[in-house]
PDB file of N, CA and C in Angstrom:
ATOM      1  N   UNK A   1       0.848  -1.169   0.000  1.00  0.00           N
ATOM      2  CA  UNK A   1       0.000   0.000   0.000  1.00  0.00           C
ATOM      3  C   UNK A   1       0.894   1.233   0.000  1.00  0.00           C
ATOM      4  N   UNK A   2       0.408   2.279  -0.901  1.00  0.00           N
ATOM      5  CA  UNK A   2       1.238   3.236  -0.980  1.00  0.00           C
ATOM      6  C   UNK A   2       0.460   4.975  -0.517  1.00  0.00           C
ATOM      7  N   UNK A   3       1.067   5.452  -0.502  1.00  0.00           N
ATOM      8  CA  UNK A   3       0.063   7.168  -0.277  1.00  0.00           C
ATOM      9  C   UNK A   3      -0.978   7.087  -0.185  1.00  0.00           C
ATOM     10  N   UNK A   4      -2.074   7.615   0.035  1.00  0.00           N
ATOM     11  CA  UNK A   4      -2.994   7.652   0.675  1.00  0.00           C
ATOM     12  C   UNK A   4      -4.028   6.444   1.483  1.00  0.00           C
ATOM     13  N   UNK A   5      -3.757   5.642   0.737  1.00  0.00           N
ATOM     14  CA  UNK A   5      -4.384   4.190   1.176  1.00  0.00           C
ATOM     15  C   UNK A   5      -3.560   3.619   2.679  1.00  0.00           C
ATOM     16  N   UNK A   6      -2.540   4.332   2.917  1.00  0.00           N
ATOM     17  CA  UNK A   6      -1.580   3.668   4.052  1.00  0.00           C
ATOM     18  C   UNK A   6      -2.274   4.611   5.141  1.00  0.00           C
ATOM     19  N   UNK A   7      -2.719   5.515   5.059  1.00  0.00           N
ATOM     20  CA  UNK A   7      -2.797   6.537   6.349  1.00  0.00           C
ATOM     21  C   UNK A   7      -4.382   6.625   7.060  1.00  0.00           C
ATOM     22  N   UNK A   8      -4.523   6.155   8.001  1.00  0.00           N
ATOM     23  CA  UNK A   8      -5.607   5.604   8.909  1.00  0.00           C
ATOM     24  C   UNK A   8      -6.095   7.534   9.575  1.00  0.00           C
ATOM     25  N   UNK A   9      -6.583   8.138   8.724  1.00  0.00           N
ATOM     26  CA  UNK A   9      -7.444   9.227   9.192  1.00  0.00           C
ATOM     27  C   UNK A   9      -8.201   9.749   8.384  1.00  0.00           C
ATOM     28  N   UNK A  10      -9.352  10.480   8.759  1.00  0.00           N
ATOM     29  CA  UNK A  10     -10.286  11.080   8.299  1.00  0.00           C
ATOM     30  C   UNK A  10      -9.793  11.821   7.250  1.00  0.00           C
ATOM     31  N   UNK A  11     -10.939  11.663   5.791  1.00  0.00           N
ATOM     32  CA  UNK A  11     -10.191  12.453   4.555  1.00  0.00           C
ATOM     33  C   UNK A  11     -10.222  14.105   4.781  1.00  0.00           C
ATOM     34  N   UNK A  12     -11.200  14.647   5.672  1.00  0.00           N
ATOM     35  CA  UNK A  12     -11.596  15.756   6.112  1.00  0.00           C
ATOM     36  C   UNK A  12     -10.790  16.817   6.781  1.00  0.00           C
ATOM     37  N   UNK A  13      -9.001  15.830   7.509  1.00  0.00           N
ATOM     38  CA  UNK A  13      -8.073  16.113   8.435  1.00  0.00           C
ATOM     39  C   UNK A  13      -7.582  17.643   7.654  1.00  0.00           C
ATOM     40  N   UNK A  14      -6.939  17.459   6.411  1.00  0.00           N
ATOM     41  CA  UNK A  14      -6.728  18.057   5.690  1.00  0.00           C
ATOM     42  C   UNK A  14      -4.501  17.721   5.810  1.00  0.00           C
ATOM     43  N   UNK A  15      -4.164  16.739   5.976  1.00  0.00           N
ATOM     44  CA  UNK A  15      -3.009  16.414   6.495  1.00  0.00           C
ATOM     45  C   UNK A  15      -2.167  15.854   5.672  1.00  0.00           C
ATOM     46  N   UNK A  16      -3.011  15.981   4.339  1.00  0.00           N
ATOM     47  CA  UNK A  16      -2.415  15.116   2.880  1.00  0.00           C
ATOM     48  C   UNK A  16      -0.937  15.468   2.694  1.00  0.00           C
ATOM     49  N   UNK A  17      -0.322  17.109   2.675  1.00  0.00           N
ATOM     50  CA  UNK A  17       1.236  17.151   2.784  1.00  0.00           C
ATOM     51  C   UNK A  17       1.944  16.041   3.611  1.00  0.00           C
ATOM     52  N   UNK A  18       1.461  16.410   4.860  1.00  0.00           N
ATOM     53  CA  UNK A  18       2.611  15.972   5.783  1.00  0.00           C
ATOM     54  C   UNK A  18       2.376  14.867   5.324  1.00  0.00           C
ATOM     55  N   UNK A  19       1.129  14.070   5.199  1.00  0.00           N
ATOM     56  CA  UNK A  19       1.505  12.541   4.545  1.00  0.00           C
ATOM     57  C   UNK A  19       2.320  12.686   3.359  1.00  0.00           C
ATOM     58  N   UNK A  20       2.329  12.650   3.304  1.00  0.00           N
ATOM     59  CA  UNK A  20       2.936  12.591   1.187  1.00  0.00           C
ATOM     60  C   UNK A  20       4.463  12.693   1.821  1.00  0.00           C
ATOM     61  N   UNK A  21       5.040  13.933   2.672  1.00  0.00           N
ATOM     62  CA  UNK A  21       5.970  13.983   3.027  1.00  0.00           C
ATOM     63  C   UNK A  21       6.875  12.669   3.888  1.00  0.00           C
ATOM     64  N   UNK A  22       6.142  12.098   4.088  1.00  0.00           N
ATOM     65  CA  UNK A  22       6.073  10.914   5.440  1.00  0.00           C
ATOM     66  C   UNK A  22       6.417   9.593   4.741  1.00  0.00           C
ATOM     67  N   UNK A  23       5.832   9.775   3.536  1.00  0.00           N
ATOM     68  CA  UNK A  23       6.070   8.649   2.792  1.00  0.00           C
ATOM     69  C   UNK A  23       6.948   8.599   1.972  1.00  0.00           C
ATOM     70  N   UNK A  24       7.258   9.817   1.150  1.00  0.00           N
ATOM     71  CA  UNK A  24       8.159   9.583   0.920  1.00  0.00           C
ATOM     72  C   UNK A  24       9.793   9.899   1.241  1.00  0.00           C
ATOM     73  N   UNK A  25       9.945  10.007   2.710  1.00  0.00           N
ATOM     74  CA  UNK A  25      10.733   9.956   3.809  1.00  0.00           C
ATOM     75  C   UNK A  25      11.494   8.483   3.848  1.00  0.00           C
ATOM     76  N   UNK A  26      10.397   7.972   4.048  1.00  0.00           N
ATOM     77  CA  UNK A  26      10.365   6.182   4.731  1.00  0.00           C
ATOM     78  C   UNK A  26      10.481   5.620   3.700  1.00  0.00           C
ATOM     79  N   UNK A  27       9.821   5.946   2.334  1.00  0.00           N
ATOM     80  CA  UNK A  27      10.404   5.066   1.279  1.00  0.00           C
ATOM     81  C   UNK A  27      11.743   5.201   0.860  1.00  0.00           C
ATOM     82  N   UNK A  28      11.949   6.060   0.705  1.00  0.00           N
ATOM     83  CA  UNK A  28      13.410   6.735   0.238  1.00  0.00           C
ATOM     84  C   UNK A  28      14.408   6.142   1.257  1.00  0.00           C
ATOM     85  N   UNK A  29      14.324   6.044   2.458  1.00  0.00           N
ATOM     86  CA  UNK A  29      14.823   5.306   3.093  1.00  0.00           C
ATOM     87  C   UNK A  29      15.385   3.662   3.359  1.00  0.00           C
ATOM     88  N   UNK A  30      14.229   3.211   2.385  1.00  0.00           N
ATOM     89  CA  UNK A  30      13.446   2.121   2.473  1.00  0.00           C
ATOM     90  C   UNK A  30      14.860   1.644   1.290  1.00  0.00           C
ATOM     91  N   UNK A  31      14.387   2.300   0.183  1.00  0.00           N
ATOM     92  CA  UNK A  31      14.915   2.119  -0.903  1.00  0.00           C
ATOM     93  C   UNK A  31      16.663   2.092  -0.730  1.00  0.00           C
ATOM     94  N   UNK A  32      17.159   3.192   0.064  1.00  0.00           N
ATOM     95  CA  UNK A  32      18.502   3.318   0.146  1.00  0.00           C
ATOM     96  C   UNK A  32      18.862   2.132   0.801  1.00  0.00           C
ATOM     97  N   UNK A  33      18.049   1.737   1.563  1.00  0.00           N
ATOM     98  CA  UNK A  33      18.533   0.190   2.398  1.00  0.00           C
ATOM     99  C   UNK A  33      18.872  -0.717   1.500  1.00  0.00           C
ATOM    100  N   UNK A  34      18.363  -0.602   0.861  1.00  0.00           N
ATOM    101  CA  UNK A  34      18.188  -1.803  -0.511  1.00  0.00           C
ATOM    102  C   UNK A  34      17.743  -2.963   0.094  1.00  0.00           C
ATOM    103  N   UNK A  35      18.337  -4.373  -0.501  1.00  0.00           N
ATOM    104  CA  UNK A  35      19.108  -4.854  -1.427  1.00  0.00           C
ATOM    105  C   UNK A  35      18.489  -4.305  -2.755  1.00  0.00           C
ATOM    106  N   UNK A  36      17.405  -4.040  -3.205  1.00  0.00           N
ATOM    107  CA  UNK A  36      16.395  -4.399  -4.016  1.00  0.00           C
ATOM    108  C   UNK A  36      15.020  -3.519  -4.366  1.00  0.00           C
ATOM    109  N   UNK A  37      14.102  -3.228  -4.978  1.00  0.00           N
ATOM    110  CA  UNK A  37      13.119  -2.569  -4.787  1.00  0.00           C
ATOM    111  C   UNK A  37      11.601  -3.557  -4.257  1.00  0.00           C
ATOM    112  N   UNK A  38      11.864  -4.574  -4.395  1.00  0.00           N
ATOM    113  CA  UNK A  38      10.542  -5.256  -3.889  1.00  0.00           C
ATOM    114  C   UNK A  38      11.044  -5.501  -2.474  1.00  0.00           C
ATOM    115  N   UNK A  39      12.442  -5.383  -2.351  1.00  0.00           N
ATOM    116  CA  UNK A  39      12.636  -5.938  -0.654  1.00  0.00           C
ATOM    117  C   UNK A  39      12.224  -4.875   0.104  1.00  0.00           C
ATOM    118  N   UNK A  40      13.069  -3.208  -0.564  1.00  0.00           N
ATOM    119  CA  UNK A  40      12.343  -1.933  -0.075  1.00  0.00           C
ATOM    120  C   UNK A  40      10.826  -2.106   0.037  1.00  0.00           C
ATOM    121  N   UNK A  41       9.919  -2.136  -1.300  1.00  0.00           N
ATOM    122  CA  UNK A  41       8.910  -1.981  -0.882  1.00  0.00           C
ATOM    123  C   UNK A  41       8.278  -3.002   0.565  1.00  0.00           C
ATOM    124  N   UNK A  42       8.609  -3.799   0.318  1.00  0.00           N
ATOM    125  CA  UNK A  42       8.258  -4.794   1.550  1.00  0.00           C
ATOM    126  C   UNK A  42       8.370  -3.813   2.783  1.00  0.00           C
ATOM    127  N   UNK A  43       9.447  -3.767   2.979  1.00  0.00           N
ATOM    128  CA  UNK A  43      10.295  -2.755   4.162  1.00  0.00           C
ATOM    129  C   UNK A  43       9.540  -1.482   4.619  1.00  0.00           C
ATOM    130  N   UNK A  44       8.885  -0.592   3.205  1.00  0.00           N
ATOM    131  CA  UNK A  44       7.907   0.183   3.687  1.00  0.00           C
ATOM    132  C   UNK A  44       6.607  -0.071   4.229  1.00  0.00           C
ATOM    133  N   UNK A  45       6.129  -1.255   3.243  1.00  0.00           N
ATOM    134  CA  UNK A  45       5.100  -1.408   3.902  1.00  0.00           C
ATOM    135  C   UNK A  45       4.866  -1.911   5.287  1.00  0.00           C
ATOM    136  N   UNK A  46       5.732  -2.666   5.845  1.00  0.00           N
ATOM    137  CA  UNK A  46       6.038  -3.150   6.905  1.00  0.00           C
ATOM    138  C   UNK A  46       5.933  -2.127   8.184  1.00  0.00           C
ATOM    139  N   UNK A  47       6.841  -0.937   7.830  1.00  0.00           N
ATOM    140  CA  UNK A  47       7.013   0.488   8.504  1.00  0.00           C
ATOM    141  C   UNK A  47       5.719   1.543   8.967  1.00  0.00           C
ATOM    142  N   UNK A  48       4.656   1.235   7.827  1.00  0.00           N
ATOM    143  CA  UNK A  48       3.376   1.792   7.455  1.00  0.00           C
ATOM    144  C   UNK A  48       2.702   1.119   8.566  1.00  0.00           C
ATOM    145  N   UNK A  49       2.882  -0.578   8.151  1.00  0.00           N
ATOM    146  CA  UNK A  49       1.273  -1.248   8.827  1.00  0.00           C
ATOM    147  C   UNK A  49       1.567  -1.194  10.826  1.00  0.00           C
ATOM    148  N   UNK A  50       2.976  -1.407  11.070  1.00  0.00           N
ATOM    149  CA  UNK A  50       3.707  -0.869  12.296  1.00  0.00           C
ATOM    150  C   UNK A  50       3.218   0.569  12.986  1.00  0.00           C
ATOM    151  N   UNK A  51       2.842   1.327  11.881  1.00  0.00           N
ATOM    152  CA  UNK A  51       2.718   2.975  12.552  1.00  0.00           C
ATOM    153  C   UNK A  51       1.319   2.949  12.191  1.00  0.00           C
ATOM    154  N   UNK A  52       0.492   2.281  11.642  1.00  0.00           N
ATOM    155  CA  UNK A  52      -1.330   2.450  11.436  1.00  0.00           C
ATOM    156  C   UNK A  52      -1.569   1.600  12.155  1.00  0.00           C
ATOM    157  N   UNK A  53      -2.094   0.140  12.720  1.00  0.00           N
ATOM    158  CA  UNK A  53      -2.161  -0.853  12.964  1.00  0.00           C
ATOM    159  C   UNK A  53      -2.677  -0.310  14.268  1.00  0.00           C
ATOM    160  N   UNK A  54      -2.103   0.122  14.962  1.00  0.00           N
ATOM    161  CA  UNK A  54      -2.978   0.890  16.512  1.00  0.00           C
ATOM    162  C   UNK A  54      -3.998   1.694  16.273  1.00  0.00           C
ATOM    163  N   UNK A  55      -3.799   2.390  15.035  1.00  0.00           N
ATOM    164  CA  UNK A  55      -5.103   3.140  15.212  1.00  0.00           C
ATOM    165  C   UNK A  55      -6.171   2.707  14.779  1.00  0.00           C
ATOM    166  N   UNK A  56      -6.063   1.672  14.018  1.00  0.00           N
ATOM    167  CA  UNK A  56      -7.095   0.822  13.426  1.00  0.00           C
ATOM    168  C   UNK A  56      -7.635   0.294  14.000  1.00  0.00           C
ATOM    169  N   UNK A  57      -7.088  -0.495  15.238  1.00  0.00           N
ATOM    170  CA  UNK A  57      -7.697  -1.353  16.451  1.00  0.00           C
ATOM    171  C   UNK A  57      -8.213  -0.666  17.329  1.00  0.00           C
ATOM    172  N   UNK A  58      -7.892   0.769  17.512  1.00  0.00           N
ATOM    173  CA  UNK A  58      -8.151   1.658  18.591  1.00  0.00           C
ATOM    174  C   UNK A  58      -9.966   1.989  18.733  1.00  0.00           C
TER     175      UNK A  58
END
């Protein structure tokens, strides 16, 4: 899951920068880790469902 589909809040927040910013923070990150781009993507998504996952249950 990528940009907007990853972020567990109301579309109404109005918080779409700082997301966008957030993501692609952590991907870029993700990516520099390497080995790979599917291992990155893994890696982000992993990072995502780690930082939503509480609020979902909440």
């Amino acid at each position: 899951m990528l940009g907007d589909a990853i972020h567990a809040m109301p579309p109404m927040l109005g918080d779409g920068a700082n997301s966008a910013l957030y993501d692609a923070a952590t991907l870029t990150s993700a990516l520099v880790e390497g080995p790979d781009i599917v291992t990155a993507v893994a890696r982000y998504e992993e990072t995502m469902r780690a930082r939503t996952y509480p609020l979902l249950v909440s």
